[in-house]
C-alpha atoms as a PDB file:
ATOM      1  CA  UNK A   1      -7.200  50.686  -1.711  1.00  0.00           C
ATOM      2  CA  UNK A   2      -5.859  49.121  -4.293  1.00  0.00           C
ATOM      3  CA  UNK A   3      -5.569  45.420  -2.809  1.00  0.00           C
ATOM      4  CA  UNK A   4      -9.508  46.098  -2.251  1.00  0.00           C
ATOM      5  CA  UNK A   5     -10.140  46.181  -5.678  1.00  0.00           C
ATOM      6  CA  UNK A   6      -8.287  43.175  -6.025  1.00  0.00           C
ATOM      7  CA  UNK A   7     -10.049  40.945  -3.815  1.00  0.00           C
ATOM      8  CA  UNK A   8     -13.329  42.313  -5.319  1.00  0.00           C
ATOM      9  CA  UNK A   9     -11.899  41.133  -8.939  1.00  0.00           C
ATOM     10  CA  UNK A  10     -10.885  37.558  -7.685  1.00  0.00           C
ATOM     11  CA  UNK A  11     -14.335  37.324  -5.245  1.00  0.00           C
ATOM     12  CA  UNK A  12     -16.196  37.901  -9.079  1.00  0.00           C
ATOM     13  CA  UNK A  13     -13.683  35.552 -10.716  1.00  0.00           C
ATOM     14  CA  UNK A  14     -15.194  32.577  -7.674  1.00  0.00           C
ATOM     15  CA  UNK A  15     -18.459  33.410  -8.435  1.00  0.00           C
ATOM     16  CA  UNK A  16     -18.107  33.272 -12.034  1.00  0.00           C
ATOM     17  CA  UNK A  17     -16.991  29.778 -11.834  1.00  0.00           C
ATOM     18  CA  UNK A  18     -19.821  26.917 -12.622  1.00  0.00           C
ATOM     19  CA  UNK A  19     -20.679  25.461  -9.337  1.00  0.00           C
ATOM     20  CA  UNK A  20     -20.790  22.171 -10.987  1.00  0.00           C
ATOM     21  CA  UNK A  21     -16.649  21.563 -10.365  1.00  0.00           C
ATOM     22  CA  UNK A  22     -17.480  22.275  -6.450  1.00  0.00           C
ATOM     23  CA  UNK A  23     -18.005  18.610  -4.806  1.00  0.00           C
ATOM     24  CA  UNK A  24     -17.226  16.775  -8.010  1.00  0.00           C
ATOM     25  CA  UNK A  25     -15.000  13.824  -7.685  1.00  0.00           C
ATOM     26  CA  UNK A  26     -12.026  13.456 -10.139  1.00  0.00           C
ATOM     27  CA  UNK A  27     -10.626  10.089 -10.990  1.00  0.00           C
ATOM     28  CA  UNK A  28      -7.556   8.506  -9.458  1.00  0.00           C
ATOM     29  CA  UNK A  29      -5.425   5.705 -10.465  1.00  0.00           C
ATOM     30  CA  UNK A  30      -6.438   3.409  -7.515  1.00  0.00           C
ATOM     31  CA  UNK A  31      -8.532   3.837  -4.717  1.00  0.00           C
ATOM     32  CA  UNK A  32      -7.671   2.224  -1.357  1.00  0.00           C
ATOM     33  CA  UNK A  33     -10.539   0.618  -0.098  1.00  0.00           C
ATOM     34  CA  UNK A  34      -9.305  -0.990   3.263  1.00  0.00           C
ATOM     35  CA  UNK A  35      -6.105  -0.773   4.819  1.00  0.00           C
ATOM     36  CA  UNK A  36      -5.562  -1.824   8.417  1.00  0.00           C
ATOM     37  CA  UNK A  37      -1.877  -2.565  10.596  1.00  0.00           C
ATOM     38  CA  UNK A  38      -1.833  -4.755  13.258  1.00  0.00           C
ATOM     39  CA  UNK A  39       0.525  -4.770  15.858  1.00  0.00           C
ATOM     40  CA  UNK A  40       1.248  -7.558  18.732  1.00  0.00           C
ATOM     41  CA  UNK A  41       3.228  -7.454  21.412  1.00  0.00           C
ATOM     42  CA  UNK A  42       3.979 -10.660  23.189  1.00  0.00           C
ATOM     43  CA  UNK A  43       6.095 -10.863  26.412  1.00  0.00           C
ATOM     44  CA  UNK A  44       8.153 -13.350  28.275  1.00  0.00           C
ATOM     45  CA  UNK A  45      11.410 -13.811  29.997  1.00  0.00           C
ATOM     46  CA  UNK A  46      14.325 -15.445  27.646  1.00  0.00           C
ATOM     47  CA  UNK A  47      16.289 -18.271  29.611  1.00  0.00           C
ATOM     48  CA  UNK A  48      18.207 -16.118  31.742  1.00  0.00           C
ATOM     49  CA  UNK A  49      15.128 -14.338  33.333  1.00  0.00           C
ATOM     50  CA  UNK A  50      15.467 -11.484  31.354  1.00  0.00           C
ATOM     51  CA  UNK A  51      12.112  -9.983  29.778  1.00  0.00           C
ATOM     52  CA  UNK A  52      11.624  -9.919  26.629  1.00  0.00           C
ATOM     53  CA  UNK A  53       9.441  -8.943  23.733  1.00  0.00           C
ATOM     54  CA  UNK A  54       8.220 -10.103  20.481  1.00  0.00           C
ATOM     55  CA  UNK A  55       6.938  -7.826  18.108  1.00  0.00           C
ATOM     56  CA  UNK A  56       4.278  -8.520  15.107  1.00  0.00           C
ATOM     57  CA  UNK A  57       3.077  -6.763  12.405  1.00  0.00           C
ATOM     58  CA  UNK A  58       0.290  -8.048   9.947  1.00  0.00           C
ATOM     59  CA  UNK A  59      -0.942  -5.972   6.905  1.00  0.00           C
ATOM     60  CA  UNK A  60      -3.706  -6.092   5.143  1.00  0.00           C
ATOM     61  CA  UNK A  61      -4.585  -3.762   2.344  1.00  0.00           C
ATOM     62  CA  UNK A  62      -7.801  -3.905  -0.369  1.00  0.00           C
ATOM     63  CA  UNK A  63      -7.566  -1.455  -4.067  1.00  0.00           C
ATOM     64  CA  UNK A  64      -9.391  -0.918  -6.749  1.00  0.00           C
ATOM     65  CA  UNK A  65      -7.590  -0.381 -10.227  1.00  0.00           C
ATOM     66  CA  UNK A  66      -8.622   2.762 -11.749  1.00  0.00           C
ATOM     67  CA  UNK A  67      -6.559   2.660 -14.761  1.00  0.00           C
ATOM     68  CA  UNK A  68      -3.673   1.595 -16.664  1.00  0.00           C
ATOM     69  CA  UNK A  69      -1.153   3.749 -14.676  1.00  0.00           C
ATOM     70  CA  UNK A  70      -2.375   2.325 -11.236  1.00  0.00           C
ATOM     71  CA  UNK A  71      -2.036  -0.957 -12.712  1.00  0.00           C
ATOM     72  CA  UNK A  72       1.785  -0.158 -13.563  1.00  0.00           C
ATOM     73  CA  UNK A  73       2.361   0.952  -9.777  1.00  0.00           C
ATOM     74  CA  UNK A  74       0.197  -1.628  -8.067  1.00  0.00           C
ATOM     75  CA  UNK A  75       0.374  -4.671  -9.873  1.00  0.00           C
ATOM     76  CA  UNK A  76       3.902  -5.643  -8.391  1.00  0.00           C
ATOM     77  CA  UNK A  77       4.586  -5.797  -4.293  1.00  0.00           C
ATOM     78  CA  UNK A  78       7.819  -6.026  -2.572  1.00  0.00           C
ATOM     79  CA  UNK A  79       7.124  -7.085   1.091  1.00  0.00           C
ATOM     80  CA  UNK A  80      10.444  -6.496   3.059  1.00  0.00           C
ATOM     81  CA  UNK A  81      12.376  -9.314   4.885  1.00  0.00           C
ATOM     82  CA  UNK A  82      15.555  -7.306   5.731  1.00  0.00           C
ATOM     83  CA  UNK A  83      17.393  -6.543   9.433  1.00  0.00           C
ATOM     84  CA  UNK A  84      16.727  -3.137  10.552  1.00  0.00           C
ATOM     85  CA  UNK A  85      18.903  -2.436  13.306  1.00  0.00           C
ATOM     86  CA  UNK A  86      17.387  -4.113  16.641  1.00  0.00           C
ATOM     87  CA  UNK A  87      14.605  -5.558  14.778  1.00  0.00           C
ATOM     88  CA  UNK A  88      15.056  -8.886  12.220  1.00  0.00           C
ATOM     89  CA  UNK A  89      11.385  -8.933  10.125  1.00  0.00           C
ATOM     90  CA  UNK A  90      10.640 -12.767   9.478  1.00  0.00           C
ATOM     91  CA  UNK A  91       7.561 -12.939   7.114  1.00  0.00           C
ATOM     92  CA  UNK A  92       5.315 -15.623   8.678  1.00  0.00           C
ATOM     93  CA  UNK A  93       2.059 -14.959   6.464  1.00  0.00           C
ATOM     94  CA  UNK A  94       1.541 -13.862   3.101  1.00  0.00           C
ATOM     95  CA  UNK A  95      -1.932 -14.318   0.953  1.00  0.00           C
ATOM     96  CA  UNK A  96      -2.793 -12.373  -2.208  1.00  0.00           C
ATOM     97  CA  UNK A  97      -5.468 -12.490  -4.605  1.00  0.00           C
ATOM     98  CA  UNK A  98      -6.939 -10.470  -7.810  1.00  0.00           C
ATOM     99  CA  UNK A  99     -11.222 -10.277  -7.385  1.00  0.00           C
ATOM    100  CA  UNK A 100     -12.743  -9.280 -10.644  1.00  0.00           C
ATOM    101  CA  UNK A 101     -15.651  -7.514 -10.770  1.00  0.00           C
ATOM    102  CA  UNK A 102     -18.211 -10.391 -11.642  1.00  0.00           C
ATOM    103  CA  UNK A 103     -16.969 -11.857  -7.833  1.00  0.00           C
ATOM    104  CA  UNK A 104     -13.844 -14.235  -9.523  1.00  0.00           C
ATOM    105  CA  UNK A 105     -10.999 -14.523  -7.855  1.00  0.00           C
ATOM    106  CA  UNK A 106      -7.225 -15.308  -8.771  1.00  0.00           C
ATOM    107  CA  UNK A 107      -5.169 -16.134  -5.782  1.00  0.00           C
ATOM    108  CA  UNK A 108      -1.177 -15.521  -6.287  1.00  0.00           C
ATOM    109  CA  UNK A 109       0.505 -19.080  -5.969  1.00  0.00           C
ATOM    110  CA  UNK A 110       2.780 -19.497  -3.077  1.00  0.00           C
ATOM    111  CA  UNK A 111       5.270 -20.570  -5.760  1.00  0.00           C
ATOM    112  CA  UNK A 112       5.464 -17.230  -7.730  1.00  0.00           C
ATOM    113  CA  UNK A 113       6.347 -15.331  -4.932  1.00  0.00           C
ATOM    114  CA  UNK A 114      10.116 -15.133  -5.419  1.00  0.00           C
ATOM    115  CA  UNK A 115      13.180 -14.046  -2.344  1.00  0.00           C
ATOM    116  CA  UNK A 116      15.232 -11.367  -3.711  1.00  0.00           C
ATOM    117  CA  UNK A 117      17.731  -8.076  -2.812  1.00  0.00           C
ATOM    118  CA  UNK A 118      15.705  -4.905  -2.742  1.00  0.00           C
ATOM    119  CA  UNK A 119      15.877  -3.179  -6.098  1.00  0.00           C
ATOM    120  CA  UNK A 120      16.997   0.087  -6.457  1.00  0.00           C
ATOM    121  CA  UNK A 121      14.003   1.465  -7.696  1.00  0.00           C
ATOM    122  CA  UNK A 122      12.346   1.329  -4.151  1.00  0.00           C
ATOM    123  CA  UNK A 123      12.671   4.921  -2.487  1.00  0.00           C
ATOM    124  CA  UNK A 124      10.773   3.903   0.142  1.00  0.00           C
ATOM    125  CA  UNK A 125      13.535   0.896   1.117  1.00  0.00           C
ATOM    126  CA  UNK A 126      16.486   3.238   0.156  1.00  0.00           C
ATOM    127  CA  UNK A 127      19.014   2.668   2.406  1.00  0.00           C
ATOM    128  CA  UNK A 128      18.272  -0.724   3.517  1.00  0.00           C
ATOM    129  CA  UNK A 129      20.433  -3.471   3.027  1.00  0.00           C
ATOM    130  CA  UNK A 130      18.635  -7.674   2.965  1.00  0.00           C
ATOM    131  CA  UNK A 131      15.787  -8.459   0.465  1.00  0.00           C
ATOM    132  CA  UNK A 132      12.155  -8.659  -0.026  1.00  0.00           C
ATOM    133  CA  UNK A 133       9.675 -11.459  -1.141  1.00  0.00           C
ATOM    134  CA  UNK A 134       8.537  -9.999  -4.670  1.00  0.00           C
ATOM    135  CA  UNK A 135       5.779 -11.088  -6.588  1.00  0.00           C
ATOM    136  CA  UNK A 136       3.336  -9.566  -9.082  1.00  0.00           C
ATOM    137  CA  UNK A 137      -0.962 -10.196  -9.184  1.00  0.00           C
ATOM    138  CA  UNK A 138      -2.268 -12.130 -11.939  1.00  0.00           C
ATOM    139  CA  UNK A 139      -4.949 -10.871 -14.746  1.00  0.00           C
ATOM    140  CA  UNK A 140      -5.408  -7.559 -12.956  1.00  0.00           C
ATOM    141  CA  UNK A 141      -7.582  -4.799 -15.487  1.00  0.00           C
ATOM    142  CA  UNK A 142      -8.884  -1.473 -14.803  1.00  0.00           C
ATOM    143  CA  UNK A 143     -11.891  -2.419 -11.949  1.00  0.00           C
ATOM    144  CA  UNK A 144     -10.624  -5.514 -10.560  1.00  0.00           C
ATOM    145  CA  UNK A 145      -9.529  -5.255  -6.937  1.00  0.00           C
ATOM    146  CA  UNK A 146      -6.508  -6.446  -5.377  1.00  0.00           C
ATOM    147  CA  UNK A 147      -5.742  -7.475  -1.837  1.00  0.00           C
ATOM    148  CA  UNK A 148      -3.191  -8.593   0.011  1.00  0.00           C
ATOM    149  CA  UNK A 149      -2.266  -9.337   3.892  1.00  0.00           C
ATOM    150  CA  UNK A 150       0.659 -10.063   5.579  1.00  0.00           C
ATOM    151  CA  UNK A 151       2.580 -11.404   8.613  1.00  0.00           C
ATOM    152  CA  UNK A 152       5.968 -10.243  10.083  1.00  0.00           C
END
């Protein structure tokens, strides 16, 4: 009897509450907009009849910059170029860009896009040994969008 009176207490706490927090939305540091992976297979037989595959993966990813914190985390990318036991990832595509919120847009140059060994920062790579391609997005502020695809 006593856990009844309990749940009557906390049913009177819920309805207590102002319904305006139900179906509110609360901020976040980004918001991914569009995200998509692609994978290809492509088969033929090497020279000694044997078949074969080749595998490829593109990315392609589009977020919106909430804050300063989401620019800290997002405004760098390390796209990995490392051998992963039966599987070597060449990167055959990569195109990045900043779009402000009046339509501009700031495309990363080709030439700021630097090879080199996975930092140790990366949880996600931990464990890994080769290197990424690393390069950060220009003139990104709270509300500009980036986006970014690539090919491996």
């Amino acid at each position: 009897m006593k856990n009844f009176g309990l749940l009557i207490g906390c049913i009177g706490m819920m309805l207590a509450m102002p319904f305006s927090l139900f179906g509110q939305e609360f901020d976040s540091d980004a918001i991914v907009e569009m995200e998509k992976v692609i994978t290809k297979f492509k088969f033929f037989e090497n020279k000694d009849k044997i078949p074969v595959y080749r595998k490829s993966v593109t990315i392609k990813r589009r977020i919106q910059i909430n804050s300063l914190r989401g620019i800290e985390s997002l405004n760098k990318l390390y796209i990995p170029t490392f051998k992963d036991l039966n599987y070597k990832f060449d990167l055959v595509h990569v195109y990045a860009k900043t779009i402000k919120p009046n339509g501009d847009e700031f495309v990363v140059d080709p030439e700021h896009m630097q090879k080199t060994t996975l930092p140790g920062n990366l949880t996600f790579l931990y464990g890994y040994e080769g290197s990424v391609l690393q390069f950060a997005f220009e003139n990104v502020q709270v509300g500009d969008i980036i986006e970014y695809n690539y090919t491996m």
